[in-house]
PDB file of N, CA and C in Angstrom:
ATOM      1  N   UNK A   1      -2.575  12.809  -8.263  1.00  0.00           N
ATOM      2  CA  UNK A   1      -1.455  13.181  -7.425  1.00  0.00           C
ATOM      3  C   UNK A   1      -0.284  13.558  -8.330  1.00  0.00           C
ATOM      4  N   UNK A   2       0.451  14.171  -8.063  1.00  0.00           N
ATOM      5  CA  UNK A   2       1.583  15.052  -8.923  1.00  0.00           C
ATOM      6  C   UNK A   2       2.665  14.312  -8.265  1.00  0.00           C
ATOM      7  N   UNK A   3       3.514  13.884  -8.770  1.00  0.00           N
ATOM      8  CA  UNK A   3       4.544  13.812  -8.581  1.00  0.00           C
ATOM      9  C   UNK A   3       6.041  15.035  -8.834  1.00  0.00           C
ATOM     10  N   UNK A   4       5.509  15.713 -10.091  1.00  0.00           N
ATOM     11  CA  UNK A   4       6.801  16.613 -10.078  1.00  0.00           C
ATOM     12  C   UNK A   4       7.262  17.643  -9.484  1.00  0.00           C
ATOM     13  N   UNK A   5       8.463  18.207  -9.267  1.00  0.00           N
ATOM     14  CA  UNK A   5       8.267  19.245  -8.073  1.00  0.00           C
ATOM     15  C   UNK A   5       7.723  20.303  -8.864  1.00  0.00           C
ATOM     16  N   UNK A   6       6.925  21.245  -8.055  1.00  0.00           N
ATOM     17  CA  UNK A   6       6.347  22.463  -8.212  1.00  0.00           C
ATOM     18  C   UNK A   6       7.559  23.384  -8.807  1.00  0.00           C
ATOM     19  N   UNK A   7       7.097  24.525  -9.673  1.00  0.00           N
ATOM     20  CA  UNK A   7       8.021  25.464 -10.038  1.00  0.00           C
ATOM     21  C   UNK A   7       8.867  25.958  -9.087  1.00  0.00           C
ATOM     22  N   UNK A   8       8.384  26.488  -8.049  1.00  0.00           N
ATOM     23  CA  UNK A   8       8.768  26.903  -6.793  1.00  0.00           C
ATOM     24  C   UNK A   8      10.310  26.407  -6.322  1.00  0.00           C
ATOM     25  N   UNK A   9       9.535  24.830  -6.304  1.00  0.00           N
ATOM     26  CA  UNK A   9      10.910  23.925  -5.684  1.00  0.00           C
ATOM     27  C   UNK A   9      12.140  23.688  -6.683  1.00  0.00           C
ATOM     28  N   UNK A  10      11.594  23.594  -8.179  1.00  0.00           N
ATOM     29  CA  UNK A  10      12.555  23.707  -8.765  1.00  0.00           C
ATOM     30  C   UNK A  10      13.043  25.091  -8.970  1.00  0.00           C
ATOM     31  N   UNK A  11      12.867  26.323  -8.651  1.00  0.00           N
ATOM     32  CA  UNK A  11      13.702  27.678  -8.598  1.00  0.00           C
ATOM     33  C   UNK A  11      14.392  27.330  -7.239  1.00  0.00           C
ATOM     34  N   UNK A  12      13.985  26.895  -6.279  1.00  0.00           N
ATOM     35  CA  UNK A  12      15.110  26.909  -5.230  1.00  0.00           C
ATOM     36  C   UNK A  12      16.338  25.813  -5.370  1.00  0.00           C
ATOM     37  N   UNK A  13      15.763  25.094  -6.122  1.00  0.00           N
ATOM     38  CA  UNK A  13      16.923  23.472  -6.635  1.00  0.00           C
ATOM     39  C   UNK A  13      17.765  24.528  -7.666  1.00  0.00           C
ATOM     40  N   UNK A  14      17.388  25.205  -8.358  1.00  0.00           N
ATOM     41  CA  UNK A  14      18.192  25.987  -9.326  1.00  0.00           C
ATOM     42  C   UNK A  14      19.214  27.026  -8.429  1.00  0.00           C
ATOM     43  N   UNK A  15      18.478  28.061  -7.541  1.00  0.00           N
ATOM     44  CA  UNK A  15      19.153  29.062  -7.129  1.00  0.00           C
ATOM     45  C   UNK A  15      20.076  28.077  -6.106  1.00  0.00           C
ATOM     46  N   UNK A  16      19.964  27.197  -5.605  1.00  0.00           N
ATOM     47  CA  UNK A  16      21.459  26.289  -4.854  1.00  0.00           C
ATOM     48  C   UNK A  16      22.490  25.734  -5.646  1.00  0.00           C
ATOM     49  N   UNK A  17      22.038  25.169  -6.884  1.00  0.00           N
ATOM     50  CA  UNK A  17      23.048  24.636  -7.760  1.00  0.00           C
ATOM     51  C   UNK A  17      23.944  26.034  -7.935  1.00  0.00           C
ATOM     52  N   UNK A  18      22.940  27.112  -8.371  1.00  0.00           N
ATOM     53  CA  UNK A  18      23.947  28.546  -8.938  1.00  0.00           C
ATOM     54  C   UNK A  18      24.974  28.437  -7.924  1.00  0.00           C
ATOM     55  N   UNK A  19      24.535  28.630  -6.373  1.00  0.00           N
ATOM     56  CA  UNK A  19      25.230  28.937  -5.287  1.00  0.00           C
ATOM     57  C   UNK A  19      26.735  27.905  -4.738  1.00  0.00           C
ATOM     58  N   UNK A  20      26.415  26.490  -5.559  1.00  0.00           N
ATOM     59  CA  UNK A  20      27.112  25.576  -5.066  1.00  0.00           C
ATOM     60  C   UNK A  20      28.323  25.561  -6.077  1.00  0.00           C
ATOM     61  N   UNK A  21      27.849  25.923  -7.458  1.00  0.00           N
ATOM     62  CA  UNK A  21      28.333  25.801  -8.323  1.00  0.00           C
ATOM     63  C   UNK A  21      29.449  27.175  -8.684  1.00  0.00           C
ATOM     64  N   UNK A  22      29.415  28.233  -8.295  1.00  0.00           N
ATOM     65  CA  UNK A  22      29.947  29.885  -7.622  1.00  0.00           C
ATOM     66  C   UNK A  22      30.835  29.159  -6.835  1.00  0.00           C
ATOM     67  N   UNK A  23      30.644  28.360  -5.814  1.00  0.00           N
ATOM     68  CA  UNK A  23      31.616  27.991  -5.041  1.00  0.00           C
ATOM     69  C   UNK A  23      32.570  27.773  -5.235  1.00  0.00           C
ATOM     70  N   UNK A  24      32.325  26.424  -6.180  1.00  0.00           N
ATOM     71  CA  UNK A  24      33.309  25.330  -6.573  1.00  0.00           C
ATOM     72  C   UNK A  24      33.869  24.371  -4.904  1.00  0.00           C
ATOM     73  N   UNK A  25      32.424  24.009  -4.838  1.00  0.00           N
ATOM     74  CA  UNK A  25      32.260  22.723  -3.262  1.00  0.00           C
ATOM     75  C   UNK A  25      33.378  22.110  -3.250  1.00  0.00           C
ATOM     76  N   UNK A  26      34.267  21.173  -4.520  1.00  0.00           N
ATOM     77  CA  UNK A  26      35.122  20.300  -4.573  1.00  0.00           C
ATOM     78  C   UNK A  26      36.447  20.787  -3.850  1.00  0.00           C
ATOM     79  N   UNK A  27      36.620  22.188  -4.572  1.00  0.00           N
ATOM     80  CA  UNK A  27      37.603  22.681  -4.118  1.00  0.00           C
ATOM     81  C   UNK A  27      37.807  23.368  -2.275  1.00  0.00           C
ATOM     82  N   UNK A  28      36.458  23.798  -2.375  1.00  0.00           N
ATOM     83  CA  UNK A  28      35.983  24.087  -0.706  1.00  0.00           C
ATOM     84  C   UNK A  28      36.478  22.701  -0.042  1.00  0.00           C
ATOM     85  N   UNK A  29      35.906  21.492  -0.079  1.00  0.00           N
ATOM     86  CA  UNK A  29      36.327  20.579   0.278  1.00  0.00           C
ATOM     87  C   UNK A  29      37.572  19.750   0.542  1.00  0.00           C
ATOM     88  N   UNK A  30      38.501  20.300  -0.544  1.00  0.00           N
ATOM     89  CA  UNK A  30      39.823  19.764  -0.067  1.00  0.00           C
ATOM     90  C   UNK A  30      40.422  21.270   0.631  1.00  0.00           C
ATOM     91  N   UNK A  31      39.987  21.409   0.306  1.00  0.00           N
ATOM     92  CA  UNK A  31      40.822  23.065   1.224  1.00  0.00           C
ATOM     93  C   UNK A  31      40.434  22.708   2.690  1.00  0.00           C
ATOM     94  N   UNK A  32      38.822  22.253   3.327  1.00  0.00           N
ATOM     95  CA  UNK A  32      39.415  22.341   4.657  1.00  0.00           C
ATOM     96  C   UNK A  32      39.591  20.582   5.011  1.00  0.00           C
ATOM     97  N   UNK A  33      39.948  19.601   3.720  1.00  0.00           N
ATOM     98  CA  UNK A  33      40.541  18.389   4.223  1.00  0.00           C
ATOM     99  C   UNK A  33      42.196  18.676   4.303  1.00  0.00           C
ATOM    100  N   UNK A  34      42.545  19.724   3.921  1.00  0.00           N
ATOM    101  CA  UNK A  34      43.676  20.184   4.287  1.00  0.00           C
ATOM    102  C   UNK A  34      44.188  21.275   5.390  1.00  0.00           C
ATOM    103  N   UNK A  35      42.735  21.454   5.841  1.00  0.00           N
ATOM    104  CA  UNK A  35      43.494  21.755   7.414  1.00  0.00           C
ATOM    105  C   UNK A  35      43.211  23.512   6.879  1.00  0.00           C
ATOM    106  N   UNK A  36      42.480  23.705   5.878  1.00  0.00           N
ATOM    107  CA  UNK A  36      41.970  25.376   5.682  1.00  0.00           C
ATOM    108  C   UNK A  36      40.367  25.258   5.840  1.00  0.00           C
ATOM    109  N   UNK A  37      39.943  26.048   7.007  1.00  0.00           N
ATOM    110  CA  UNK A  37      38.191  25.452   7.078  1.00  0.00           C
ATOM    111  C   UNK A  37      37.601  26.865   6.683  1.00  0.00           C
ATOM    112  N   UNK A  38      38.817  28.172   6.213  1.00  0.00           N
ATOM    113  CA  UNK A  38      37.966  29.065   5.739  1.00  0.00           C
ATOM    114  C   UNK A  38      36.838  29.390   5.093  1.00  0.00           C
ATOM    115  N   UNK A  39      37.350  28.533   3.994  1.00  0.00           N
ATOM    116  CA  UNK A  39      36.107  28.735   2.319  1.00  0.00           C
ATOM    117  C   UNK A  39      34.987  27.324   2.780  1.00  0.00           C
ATOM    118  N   UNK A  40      35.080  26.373   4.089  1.00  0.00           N
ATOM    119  CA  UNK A  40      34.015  25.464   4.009  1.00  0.00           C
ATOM    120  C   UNK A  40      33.353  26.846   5.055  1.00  0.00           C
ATOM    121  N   UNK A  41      33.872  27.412   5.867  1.00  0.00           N
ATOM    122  CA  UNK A  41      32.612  28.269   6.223  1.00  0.00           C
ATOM    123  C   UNK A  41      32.205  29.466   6.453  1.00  0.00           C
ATOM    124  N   UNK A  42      32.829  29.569   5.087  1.00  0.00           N
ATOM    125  CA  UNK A  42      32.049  30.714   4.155  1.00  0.00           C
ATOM    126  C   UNK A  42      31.264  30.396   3.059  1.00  0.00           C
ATOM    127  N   UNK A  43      31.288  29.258   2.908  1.00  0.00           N
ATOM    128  CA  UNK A  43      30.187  28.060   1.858  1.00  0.00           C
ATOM    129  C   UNK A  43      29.211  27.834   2.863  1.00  0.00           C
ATOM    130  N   UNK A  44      29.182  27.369   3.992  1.00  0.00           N
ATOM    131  CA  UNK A  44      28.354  27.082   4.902  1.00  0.00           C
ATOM    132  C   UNK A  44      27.185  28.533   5.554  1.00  0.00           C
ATOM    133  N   UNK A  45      27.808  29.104   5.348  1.00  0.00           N
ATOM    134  CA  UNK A  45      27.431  30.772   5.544  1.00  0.00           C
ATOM    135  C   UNK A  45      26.597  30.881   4.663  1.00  0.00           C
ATOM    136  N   UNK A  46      26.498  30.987   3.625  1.00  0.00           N
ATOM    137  CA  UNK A  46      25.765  30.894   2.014  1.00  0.00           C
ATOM    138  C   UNK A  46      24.940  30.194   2.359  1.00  0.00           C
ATOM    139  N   UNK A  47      25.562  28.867   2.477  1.00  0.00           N
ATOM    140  CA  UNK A  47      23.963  27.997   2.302  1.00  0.00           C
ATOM    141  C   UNK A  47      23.074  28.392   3.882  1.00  0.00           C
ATOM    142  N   UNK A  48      23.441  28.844   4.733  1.00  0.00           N
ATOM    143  CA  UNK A  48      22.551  28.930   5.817  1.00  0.00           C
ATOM    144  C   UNK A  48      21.966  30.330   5.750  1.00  0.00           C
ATOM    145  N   UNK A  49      22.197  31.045   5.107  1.00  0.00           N
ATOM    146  CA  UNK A  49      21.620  32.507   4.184  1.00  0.00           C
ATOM    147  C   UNK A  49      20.454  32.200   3.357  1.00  0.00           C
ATOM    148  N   UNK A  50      20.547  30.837   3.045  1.00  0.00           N
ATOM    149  CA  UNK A  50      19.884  30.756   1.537  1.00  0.00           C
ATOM    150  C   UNK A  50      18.407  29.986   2.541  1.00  0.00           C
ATOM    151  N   UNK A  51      18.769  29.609   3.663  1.00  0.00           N
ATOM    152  CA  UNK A  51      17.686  29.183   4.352  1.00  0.00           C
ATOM    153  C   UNK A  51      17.522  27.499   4.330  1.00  0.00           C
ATOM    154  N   UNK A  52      18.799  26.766   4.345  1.00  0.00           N
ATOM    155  CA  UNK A  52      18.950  24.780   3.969  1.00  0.00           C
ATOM    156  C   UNK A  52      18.544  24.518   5.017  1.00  0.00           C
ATOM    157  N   UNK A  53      19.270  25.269   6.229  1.00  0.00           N
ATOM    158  CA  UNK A  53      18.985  24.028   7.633  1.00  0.00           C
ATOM    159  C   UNK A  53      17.311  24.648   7.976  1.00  0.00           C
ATOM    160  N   UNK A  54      16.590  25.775   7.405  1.00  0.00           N
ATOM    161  CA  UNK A  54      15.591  25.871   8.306  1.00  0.00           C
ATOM    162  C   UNK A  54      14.663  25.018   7.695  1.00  0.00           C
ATOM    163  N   UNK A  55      14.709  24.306   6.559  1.00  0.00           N
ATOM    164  CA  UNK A  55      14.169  23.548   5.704  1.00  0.00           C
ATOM    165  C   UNK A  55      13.377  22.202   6.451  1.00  0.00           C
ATOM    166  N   UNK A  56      14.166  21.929   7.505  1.00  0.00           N
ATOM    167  CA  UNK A  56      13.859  20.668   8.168  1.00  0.00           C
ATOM    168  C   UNK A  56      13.092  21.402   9.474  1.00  0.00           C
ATOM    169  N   UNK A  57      12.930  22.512   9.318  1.00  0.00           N
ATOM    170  CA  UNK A  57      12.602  22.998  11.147  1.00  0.00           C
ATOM    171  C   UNK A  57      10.919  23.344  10.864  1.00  0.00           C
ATOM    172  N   UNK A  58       9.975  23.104  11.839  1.00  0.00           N
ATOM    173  CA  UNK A  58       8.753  23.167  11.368  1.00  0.00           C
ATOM    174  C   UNK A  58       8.318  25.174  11.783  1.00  0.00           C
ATOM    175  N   UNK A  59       7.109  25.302  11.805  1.00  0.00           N
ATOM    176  CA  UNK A  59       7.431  26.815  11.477  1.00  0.00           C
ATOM    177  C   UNK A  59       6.923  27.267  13.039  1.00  0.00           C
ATOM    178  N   UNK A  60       6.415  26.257  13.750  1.00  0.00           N
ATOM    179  CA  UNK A  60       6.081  26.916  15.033  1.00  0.00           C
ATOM    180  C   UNK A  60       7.650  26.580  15.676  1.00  0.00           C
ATOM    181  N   UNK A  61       8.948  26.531  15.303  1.00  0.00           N
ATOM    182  CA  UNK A  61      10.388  26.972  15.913  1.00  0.00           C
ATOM    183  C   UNK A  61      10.692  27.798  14.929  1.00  0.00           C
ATOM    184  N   UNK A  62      10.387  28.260  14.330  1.00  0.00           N
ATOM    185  CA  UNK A  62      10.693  29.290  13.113  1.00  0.00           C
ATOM    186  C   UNK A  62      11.437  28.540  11.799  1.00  0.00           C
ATOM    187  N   UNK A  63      11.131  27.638  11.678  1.00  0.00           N
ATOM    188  CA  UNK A  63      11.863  27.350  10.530  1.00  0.00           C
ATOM    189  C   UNK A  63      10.907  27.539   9.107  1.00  0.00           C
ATOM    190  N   UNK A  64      11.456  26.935   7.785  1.00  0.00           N
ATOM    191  CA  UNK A  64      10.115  27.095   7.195  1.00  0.00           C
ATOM    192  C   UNK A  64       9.124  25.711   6.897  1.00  0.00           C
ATOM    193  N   UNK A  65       9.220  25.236   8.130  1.00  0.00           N
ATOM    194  CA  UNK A  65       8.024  23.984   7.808  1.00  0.00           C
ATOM    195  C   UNK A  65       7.674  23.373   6.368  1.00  0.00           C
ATOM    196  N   UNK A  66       8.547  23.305   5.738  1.00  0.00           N
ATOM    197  CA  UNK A  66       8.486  22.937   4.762  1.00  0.00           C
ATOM    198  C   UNK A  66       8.257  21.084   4.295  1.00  0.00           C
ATOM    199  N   UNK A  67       7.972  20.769   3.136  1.00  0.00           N
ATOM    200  CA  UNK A  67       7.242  19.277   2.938  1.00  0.00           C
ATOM    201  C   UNK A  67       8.745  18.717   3.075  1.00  0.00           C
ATOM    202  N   UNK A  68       8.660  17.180   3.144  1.00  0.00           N
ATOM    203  CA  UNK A  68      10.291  16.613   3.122  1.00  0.00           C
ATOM    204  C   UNK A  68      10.587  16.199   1.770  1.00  0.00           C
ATOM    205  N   UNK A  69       9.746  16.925   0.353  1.00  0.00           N
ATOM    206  CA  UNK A  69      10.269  17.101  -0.721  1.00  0.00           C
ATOM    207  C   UNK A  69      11.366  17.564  -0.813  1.00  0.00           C
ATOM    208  N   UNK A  70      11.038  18.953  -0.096  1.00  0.00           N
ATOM    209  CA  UNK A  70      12.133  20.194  -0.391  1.00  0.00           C
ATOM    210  C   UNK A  70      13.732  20.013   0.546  1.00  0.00           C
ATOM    211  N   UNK A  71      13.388  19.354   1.610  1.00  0.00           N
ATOM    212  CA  UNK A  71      14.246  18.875   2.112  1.00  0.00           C
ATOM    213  C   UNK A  71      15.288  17.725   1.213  1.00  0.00           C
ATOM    214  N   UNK A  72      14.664  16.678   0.582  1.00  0.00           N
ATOM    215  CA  UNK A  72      14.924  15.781  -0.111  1.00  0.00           C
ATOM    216  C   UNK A  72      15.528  16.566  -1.618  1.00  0.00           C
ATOM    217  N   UNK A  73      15.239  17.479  -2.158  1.00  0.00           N
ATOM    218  CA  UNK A  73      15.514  17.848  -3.212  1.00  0.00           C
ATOM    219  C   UNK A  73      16.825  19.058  -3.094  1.00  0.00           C
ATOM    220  N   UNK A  74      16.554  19.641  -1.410  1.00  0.00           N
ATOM    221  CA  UNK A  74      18.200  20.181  -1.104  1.00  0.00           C
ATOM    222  C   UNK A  74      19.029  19.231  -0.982  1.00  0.00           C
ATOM    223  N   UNK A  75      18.952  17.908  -0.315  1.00  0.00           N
ATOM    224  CA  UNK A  75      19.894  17.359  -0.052  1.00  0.00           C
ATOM    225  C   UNK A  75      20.392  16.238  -1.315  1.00  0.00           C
ATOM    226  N   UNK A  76      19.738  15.642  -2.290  1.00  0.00           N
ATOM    227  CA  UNK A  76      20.339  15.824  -3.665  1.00  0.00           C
ATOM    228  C   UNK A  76      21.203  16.815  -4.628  1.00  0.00           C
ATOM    229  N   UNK A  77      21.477  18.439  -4.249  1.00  0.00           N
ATOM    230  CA  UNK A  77      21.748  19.139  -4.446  1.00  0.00           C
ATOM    231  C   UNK A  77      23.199  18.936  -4.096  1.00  0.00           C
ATOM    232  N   UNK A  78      22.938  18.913  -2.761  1.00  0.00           N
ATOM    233  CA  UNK A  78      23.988  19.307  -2.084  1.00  0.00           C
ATOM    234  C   UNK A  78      24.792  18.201  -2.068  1.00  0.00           C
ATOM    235  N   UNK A  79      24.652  17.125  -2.103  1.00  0.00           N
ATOM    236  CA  UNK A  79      24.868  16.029  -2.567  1.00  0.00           C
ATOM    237  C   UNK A  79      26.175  16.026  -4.015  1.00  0.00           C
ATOM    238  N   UNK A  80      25.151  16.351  -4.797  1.00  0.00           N
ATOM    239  CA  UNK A  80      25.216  16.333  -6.083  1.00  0.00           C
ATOM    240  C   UNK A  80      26.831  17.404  -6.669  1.00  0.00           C
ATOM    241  N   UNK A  81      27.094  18.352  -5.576  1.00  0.00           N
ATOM    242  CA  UNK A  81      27.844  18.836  -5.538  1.00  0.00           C
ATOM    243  C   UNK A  81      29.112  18.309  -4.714  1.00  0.00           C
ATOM    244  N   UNK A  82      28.977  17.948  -3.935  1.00  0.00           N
ATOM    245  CA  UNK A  82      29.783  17.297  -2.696  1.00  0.00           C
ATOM    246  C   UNK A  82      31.251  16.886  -3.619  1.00  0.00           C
TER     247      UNK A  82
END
């Protein structure tokens, strides 16, 4: 049994960090704890482009049915940025 993530999962753990990291989340974050929710959703836009929330959706609702690795390894990400 393998434990490590597949190449795959680590190019998508990579292409979100790029995306989170372009952002600058921290700063997204106090911008709309200050009452500006522009840049949180236009960050939110991005990541729902990039395909995060369909991550959890199985594929007969169209999502991409994906394992709850990949789920688990976006939400360390995203996390990780927070």
């Amino acid at each position: 049994m393998r434990f490590l993530p597949t190449d795959e999962q680590l190019a998508f753990v990579r292409s979100l960090d790029a995306l989170l990291s372009a952002a600058d989340t921290p700063a997204v974050a106090r911008a709309w704890a200050a009452g500006d929710a522009a840049p949180g959703r236009a960050l939110w836009t991005r990541i729902a482009d990039s395909g995060v929330p369909a991550l959890a959706v199985p594929e007969a609702y169209e999502g991409l049915g994906t394992l709850p690795v990949e789920l688990a390894l976006a939400f360390v990400e995203l996390g990780r940025h927070a």
